[in-house]
PDBML (XML) file of the C-alpha atoms, coordinates in Angstrom:
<?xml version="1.0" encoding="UTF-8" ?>
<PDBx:datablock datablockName="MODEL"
   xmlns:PDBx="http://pdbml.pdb.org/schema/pdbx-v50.xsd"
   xmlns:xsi="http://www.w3.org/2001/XMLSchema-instance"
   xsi:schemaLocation="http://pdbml.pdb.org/schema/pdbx-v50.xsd pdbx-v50.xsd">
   <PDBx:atom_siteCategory>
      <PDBx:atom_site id="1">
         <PDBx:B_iso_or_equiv>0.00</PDBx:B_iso_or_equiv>
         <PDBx:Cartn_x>44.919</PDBx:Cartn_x>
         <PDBx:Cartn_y>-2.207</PDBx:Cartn_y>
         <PDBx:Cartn_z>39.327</PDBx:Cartn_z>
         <PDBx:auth_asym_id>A</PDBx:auth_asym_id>
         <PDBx:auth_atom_id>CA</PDBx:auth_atom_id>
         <PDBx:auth_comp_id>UNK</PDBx:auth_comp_id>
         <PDBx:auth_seq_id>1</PDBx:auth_seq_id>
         <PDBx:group_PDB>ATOM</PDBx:group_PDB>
         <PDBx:label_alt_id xsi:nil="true" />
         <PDBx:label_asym_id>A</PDBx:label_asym_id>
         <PDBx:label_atom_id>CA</PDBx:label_atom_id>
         <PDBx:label_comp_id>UNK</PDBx:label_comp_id>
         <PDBx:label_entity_id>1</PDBx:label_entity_id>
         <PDBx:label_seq_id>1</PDBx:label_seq_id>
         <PDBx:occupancy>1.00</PDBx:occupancy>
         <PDBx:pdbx_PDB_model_num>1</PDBx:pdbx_PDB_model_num>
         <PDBx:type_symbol>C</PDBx:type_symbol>
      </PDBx:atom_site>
      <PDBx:atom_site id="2">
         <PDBx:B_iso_or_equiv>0.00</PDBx:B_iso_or_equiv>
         <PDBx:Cartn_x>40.779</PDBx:Cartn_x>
         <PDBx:Cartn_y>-1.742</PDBx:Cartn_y>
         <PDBx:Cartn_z>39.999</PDBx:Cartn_z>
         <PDBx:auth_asym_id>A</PDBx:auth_asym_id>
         <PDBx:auth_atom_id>CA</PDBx:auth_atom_id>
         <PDBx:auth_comp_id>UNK</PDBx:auth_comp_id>
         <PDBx:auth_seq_id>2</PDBx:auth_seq_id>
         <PDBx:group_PDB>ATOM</PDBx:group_PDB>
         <PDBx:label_alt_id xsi:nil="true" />
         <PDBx:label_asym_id>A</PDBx:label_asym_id>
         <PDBx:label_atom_id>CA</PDBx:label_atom_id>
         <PDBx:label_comp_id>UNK</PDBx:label_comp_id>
         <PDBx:label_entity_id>1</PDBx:label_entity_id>
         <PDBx:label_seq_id>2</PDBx:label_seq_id>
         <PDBx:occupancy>1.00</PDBx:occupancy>
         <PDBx:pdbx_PDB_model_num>1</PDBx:pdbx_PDB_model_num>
         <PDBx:type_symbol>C</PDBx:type_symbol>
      </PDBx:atom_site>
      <PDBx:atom_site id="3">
         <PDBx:B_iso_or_equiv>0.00</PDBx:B_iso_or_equiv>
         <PDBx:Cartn_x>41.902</PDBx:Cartn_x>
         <PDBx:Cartn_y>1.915</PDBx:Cartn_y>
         <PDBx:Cartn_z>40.791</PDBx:Cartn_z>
         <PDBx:auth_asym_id>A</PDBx:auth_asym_id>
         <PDBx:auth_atom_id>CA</PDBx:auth_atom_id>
         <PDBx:auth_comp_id>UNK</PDBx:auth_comp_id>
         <PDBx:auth_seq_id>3</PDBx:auth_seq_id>
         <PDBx:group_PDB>ATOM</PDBx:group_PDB>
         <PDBx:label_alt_id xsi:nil="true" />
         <PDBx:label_asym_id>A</PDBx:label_asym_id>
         <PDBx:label_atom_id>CA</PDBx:label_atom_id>
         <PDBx:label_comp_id>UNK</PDBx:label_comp_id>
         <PDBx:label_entity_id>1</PDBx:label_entity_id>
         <PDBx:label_seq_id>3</PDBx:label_seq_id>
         <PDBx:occupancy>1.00</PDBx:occupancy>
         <PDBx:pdbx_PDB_model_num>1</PDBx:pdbx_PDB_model_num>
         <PDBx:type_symbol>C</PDBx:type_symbol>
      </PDBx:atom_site>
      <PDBx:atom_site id="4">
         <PDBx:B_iso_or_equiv>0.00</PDBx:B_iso_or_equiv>
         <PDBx:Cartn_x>40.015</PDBx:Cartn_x>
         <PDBx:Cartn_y>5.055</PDBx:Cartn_y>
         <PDBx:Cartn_z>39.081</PDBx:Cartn_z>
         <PDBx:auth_asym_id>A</PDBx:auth_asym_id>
         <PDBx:auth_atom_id>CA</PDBx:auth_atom_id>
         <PDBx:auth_comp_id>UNK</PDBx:auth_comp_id>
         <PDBx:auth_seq_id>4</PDBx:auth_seq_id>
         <PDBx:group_PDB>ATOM</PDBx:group_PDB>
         <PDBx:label_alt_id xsi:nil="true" />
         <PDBx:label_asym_id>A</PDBx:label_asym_id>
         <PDBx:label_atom_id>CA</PDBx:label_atom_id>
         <PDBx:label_comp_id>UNK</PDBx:label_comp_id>
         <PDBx:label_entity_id>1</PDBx:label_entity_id>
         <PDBx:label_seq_id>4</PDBx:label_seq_id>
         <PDBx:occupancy>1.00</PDBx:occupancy>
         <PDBx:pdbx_PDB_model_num>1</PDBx:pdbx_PDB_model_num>
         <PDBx:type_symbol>C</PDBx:type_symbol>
      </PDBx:atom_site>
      <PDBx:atom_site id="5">
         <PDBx:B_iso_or_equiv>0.00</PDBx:B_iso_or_equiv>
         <PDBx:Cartn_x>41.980</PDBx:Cartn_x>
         <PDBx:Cartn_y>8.196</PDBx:Cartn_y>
         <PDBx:Cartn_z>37.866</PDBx:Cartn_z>
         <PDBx:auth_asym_id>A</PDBx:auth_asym_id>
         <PDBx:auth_atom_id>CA</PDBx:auth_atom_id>
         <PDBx:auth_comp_id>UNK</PDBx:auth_comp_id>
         <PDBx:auth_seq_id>5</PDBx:auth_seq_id>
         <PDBx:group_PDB>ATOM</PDBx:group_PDB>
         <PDBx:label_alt_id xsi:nil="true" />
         <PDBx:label_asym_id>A</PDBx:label_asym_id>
         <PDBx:label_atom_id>CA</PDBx:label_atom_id>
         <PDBx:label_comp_id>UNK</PDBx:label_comp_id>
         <PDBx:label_entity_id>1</PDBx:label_entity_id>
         <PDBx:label_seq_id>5</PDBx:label_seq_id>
         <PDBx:occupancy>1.00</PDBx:occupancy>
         <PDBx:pdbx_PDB_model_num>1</PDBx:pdbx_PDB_model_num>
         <PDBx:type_symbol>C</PDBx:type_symbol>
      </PDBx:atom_site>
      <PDBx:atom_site id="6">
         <PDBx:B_iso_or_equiv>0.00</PDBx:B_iso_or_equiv>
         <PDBx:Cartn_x>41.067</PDBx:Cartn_x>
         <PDBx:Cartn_y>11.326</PDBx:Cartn_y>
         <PDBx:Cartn_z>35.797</PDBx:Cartn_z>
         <PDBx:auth_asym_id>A</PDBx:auth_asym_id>
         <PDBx:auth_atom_id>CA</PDBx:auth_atom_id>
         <PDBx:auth_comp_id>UNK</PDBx:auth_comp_id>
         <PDBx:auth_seq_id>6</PDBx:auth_seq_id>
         <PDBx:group_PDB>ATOM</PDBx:group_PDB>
         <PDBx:label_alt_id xsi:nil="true" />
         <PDBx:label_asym_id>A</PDBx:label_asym_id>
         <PDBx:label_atom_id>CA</PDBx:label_atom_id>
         <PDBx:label_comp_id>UNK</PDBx:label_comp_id>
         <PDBx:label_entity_id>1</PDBx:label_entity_id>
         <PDBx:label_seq_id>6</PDBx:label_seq_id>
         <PDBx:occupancy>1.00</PDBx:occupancy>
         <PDBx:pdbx_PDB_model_num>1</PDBx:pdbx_PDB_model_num>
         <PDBx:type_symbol>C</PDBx:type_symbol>
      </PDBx:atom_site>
      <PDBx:atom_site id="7">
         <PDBx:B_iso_or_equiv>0.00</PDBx:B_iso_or_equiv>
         <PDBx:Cartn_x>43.512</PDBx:Cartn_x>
         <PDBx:Cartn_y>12.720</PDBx:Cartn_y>
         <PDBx:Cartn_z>33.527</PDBx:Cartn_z>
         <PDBx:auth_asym_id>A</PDBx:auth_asym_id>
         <PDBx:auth_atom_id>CA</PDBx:auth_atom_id>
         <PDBx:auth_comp_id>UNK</PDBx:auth_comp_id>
         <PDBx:auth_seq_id>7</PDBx:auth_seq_id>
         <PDBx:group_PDB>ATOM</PDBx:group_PDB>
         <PDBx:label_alt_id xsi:nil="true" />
         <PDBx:label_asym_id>A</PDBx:label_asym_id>
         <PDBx:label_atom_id>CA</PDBx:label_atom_id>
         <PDBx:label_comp_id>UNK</PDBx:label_comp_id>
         <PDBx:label_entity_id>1</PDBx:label_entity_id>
         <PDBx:label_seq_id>7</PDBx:label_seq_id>
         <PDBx:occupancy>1.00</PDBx:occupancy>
         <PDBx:pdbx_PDB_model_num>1</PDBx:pdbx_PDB_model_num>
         <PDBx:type_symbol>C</PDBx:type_symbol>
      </PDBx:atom_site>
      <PDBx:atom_site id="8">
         <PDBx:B_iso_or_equiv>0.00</PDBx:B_iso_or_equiv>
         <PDBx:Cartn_x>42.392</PDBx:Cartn_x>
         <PDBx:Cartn_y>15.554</PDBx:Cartn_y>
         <PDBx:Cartn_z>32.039</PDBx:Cartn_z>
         <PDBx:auth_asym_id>A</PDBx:auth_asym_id>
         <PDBx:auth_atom_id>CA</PDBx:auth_atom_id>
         <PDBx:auth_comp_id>UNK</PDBx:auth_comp_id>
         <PDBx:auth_seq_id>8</PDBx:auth_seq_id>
         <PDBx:group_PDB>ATOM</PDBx:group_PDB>
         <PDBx:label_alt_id xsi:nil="true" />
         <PDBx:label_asym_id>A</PDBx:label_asym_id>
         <PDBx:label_atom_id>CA</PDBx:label_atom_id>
         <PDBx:label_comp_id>UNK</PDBx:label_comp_id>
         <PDBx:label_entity_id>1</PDBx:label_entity_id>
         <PDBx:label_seq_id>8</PDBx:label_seq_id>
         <PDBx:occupancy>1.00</PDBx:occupancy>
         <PDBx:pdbx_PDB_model_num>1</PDBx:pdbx_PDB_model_num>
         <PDBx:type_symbol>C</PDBx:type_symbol>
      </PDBx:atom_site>
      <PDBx:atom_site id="9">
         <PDBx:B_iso_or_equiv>0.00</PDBx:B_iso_or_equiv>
         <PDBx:Cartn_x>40.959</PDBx:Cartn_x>
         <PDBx:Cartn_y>18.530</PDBx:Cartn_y>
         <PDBx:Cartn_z>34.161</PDBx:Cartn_z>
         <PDBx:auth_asym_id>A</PDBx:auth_asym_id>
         <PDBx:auth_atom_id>CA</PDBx:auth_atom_id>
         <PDBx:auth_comp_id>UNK</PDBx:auth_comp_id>
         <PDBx:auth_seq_id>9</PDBx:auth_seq_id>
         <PDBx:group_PDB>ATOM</PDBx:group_PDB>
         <PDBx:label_alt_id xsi:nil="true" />
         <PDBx:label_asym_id>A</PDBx:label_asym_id>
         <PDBx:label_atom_id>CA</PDBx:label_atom_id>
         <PDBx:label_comp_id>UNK</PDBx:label_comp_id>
         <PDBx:label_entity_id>1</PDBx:label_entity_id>
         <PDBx:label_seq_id>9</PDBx:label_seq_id>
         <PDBx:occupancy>1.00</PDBx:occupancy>
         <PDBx:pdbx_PDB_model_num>1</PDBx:pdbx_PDB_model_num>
         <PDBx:type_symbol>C</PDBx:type_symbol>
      </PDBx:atom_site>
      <PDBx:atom_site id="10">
         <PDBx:B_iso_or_equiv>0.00</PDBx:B_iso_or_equiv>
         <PDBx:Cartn_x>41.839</PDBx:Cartn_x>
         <PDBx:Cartn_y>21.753</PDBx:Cartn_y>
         <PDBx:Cartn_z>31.703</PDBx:Cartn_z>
         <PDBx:auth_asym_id>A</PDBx:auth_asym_id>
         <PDBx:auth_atom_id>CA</PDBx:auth_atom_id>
         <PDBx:auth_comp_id>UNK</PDBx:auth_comp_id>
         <PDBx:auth_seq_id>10</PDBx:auth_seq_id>
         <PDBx:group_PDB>ATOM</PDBx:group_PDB>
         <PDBx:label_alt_id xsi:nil="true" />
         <PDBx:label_asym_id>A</PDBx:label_asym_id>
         <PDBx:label_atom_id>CA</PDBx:label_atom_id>
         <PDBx:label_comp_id>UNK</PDBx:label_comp_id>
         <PDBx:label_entity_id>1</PDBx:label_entity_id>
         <PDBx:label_seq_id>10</PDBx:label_seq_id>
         <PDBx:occupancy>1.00</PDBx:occupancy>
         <PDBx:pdbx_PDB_model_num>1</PDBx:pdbx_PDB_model_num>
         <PDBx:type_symbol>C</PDBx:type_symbol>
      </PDBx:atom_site>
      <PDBx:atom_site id="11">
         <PDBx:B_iso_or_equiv>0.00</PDBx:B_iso_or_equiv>
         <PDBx:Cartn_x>38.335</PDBx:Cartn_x>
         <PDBx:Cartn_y>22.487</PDBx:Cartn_y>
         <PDBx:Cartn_z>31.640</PDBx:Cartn_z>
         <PDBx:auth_asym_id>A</PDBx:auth_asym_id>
         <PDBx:auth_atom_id>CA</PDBx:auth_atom_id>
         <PDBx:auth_comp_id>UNK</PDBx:auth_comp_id>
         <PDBx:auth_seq_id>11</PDBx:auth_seq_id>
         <PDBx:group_PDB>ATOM</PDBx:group_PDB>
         <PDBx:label_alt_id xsi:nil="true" />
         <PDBx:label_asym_id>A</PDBx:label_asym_id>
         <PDBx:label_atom_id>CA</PDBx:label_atom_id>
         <PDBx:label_comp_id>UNK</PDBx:label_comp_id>
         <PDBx:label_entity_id>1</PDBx:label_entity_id>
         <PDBx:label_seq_id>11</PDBx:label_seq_id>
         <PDBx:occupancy>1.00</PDBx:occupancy>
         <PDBx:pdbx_PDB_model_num>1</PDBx:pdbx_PDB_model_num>
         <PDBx:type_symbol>C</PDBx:type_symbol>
      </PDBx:atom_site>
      <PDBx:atom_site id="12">
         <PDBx:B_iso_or_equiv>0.00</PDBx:B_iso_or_equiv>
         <PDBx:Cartn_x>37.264</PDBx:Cartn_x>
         <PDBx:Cartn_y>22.281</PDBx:Cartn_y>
         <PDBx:Cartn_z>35.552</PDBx:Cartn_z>
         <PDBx:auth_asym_id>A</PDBx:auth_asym_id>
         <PDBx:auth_atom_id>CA</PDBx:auth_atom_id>
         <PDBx:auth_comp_id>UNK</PDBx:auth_comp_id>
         <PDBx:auth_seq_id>12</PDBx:auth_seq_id>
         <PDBx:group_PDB>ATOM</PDBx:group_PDB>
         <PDBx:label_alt_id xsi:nil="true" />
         <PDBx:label_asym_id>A</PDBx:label_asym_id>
         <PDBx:label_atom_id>CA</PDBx:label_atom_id>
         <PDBx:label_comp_id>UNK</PDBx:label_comp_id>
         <PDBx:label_entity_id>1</PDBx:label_entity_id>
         <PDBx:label_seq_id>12</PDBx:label_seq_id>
         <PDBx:occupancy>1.00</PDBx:occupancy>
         <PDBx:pdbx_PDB_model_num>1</PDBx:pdbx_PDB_model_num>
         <PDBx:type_symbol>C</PDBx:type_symbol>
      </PDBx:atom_site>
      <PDBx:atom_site id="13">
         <PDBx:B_iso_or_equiv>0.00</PDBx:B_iso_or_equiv>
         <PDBx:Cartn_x>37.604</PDBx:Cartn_x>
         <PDBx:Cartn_y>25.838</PDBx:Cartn_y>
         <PDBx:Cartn_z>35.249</PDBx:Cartn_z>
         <PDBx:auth_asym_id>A</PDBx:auth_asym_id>
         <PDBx:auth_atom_id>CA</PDBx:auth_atom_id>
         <PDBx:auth_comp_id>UNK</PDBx:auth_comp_id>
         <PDBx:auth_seq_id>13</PDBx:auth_seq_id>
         <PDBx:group_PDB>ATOM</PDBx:group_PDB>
         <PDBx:label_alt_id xsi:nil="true" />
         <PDBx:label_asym_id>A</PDBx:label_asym_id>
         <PDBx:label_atom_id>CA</PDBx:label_atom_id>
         <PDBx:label_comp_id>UNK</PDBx:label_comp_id>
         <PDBx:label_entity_id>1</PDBx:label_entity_id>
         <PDBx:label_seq_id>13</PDBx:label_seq_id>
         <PDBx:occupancy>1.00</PDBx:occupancy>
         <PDBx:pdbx_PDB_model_num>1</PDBx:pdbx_PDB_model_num>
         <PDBx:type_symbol>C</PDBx:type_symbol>
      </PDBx:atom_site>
      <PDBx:atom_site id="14">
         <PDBx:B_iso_or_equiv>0.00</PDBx:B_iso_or_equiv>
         <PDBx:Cartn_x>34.202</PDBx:Cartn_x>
         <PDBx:Cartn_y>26.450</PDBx:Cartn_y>
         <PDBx:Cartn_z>32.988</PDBx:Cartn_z>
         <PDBx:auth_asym_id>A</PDBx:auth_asym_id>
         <PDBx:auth_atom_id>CA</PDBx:auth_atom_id>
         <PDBx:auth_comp_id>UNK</PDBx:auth_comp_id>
         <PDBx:auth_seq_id>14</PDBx:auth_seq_id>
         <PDBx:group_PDB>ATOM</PDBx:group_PDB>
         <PDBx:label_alt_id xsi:nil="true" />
         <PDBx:label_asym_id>A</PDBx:label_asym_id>
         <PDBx:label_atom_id>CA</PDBx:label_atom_id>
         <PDBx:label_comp_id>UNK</PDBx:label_comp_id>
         <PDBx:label_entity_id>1</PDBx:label_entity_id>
         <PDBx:label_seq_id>14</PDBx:label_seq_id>
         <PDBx:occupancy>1.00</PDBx:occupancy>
         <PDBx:pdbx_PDB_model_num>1</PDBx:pdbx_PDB_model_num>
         <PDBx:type_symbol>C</PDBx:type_symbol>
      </PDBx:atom_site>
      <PDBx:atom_site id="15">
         <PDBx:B_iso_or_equiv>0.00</PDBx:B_iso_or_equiv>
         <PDBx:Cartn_x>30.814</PDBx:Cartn_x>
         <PDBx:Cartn_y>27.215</PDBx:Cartn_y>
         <PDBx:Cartn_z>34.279</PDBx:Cartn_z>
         <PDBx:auth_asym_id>A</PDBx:auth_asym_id>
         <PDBx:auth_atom_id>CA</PDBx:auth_atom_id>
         <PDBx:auth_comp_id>UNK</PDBx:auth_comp_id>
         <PDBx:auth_seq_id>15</PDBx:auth_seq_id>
         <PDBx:group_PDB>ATOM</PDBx:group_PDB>
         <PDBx:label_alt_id xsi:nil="true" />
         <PDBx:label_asym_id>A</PDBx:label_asym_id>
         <PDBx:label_atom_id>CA</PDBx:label_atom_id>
         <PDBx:label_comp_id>UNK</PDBx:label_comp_id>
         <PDBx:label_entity_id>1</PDBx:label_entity_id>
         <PDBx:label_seq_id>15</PDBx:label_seq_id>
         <PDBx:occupancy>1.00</PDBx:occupancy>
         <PDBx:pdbx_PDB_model_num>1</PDBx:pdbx_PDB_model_num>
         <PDBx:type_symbol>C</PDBx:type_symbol>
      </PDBx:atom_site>
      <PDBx:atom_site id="16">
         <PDBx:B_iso_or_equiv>0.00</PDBx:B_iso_or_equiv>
         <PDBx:Cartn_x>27.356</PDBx:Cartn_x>
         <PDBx:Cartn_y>25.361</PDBx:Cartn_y>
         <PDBx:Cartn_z>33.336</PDBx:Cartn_z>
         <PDBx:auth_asym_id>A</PDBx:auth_asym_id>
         <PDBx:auth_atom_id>CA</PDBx:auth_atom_id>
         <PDBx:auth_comp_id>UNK</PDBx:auth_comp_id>
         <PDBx:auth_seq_id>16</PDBx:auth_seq_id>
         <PDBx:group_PDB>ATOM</PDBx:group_PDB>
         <PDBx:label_alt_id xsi:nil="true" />
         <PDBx:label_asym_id>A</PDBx:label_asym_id>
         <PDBx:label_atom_id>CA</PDBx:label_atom_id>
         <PDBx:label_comp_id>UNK</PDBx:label_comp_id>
         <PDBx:label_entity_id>1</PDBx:label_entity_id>
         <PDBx:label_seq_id>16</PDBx:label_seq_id>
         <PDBx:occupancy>1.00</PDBx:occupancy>
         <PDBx:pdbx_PDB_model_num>1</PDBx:pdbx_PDB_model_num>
         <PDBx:type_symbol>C</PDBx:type_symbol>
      </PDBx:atom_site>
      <PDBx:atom_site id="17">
         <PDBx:B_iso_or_equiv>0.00</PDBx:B_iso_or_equiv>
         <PDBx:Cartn_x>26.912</PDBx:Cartn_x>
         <PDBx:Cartn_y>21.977</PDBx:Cartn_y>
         <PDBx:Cartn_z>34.090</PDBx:Cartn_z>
         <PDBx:auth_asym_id>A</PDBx:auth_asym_id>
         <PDBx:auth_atom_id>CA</PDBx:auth_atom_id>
         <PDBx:auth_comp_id>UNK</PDBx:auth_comp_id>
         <PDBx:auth_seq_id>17</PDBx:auth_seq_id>
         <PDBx:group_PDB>ATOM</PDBx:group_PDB>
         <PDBx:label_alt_id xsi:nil="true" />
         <PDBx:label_asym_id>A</PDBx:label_asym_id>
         <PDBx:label_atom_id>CA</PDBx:label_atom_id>
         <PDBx:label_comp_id>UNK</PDBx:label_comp_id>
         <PDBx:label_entity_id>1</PDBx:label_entity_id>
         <PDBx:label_seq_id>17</PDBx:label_seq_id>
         <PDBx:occupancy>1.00</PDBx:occupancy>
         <PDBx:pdbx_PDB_model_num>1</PDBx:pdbx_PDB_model_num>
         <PDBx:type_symbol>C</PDBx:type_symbol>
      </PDBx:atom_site>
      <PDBx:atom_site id="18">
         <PDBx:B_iso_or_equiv>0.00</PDBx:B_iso_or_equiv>
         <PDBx:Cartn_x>27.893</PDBx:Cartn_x>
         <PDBx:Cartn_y>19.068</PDBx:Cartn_y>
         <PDBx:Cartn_z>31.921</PDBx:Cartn_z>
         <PDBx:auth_asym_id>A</PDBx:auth_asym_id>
         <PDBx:auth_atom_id>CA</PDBx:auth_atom_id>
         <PDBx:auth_comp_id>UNK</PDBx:auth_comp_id>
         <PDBx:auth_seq_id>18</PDBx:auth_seq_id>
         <PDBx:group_PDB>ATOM</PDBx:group_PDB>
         <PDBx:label_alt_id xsi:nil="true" />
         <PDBx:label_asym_id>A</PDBx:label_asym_id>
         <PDBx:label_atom_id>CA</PDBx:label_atom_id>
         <PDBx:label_comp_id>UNK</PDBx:label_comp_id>
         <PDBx:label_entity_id>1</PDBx:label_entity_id>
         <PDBx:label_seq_id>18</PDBx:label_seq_id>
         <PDBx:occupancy>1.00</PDBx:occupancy>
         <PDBx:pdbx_PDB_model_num>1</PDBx:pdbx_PDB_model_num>
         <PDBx:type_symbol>C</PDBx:type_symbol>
      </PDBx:atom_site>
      <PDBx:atom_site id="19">
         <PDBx:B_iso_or_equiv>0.00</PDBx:B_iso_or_equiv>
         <PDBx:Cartn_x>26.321</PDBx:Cartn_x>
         <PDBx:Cartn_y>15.816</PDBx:Cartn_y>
         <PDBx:Cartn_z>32.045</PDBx:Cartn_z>
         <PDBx:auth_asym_id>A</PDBx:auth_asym_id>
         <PDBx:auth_atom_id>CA</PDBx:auth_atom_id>
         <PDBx:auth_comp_id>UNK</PDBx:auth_comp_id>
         <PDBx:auth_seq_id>19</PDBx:auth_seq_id>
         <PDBx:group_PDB>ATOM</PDBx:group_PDB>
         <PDBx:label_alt_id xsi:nil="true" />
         <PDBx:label_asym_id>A</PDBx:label_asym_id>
         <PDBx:label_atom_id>CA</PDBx:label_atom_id>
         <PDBx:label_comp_id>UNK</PDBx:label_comp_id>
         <PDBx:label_entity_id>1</PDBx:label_entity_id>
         <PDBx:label_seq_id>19</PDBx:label_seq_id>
         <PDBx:occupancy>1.00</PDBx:occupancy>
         <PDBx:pdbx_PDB_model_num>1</PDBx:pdbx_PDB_model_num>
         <PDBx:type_symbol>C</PDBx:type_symbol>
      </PDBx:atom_site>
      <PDBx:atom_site id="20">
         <PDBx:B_iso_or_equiv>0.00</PDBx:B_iso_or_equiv>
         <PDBx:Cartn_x>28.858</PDBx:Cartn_x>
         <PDBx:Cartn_y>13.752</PDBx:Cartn_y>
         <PDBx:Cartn_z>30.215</PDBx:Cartn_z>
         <PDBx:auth_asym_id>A</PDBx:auth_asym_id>
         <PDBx:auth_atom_id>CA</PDBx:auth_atom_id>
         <PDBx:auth_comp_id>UNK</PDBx:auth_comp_id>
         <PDBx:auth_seq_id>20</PDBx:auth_seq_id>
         <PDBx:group_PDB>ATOM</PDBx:group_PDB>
         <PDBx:label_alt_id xsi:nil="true" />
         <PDBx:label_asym_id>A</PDBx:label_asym_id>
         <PDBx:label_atom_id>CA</PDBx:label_atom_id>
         <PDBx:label_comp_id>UNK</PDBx:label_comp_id>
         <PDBx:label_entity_id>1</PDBx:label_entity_id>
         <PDBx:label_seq_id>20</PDBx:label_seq_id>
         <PDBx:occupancy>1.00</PDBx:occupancy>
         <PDBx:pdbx_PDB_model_num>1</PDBx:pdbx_PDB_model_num>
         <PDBx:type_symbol>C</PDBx:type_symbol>
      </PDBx:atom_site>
      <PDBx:atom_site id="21">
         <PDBx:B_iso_or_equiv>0.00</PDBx:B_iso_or_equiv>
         <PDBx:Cartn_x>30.591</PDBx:Cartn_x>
         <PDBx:Cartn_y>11.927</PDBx:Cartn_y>
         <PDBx:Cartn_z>33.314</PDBx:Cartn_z>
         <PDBx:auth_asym_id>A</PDBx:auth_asym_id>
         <PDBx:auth_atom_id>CA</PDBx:auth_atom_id>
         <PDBx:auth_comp_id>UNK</PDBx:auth_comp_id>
         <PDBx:auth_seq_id>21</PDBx:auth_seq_id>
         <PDBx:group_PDB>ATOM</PDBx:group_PDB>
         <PDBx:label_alt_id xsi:nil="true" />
         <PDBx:label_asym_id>A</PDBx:label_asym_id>
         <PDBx:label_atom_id>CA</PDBx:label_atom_id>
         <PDBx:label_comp_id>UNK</PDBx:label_comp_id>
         <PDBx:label_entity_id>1</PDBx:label_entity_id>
         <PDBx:label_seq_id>21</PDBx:label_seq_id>
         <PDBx:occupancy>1.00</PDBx:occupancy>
         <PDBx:pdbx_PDB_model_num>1</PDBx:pdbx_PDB_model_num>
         <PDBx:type_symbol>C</PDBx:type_symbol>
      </PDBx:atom_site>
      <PDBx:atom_site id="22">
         <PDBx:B_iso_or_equiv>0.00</PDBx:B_iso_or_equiv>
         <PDBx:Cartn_x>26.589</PDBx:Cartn_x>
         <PDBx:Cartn_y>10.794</PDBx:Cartn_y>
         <PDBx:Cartn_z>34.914</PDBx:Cartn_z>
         <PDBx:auth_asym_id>A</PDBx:auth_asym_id>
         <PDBx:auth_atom_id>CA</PDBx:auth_atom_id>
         <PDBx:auth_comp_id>UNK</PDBx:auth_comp_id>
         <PDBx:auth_seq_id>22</PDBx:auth_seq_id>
         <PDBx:group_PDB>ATOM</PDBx:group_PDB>
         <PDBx:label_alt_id xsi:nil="true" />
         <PDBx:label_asym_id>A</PDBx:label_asym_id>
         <PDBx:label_atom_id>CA</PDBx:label_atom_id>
         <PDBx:label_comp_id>UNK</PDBx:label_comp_id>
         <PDBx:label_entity_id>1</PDBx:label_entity_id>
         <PDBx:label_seq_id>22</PDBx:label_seq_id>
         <PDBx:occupancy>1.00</PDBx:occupancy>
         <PDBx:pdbx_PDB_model_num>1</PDBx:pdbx_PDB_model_num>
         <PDBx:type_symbol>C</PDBx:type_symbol>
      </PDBx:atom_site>
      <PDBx:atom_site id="23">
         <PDBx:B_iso_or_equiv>0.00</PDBx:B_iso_or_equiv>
         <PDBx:Cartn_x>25.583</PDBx:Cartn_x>
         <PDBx:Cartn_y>9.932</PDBx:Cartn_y>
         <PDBx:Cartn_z>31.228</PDBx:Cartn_z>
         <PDBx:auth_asym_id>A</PDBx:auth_asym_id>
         <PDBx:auth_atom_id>CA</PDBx:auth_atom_id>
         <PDBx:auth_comp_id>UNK</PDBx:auth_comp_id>
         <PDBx:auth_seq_id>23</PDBx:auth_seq_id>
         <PDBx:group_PDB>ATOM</PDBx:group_PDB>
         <PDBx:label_alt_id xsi:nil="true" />
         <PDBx:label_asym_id>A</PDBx:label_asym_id>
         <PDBx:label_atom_id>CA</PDBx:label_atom_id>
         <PDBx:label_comp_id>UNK</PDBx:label_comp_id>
         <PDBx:label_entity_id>1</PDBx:label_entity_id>
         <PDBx:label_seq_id>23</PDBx:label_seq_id>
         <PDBx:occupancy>1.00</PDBx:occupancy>
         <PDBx:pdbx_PDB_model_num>1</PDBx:pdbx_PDB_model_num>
         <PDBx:type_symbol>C</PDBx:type_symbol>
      </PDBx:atom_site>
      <PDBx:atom_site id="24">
         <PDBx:B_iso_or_equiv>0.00</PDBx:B_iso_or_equiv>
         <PDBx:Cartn_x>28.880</PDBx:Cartn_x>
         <PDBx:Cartn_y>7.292</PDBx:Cartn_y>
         <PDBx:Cartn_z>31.182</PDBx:Cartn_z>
         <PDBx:auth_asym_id>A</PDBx:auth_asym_id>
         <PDBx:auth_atom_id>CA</PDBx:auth_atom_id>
         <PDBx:auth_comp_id>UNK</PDBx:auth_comp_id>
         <PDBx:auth_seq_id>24</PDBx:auth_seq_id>
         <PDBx:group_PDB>ATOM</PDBx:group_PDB>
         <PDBx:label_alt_id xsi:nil="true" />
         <PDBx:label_asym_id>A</PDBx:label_asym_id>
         <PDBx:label_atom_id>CA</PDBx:label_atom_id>
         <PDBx:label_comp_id>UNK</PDBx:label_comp_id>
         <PDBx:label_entity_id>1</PDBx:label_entity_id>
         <PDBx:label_seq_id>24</PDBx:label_seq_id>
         <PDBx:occupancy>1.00</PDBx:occupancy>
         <PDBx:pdbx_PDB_model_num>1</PDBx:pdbx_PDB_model_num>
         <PDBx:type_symbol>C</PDBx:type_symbol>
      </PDBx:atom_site>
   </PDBx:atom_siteCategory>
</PDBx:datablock>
């Protein structure tokens, strides 16, 4: 419904960045 959701966060715990999400 035009509404944005994340469904997996198991690794929000890990350090270092990751540039997958600004890549998308």
């Amino acid at each position: 419904n035009g509404q944005g959701f994340v469904v997996d966060i198991s690794d929000f715990y890990k350090e270092g960045y990751d540039p997958k999400w600004e890549h998308l």
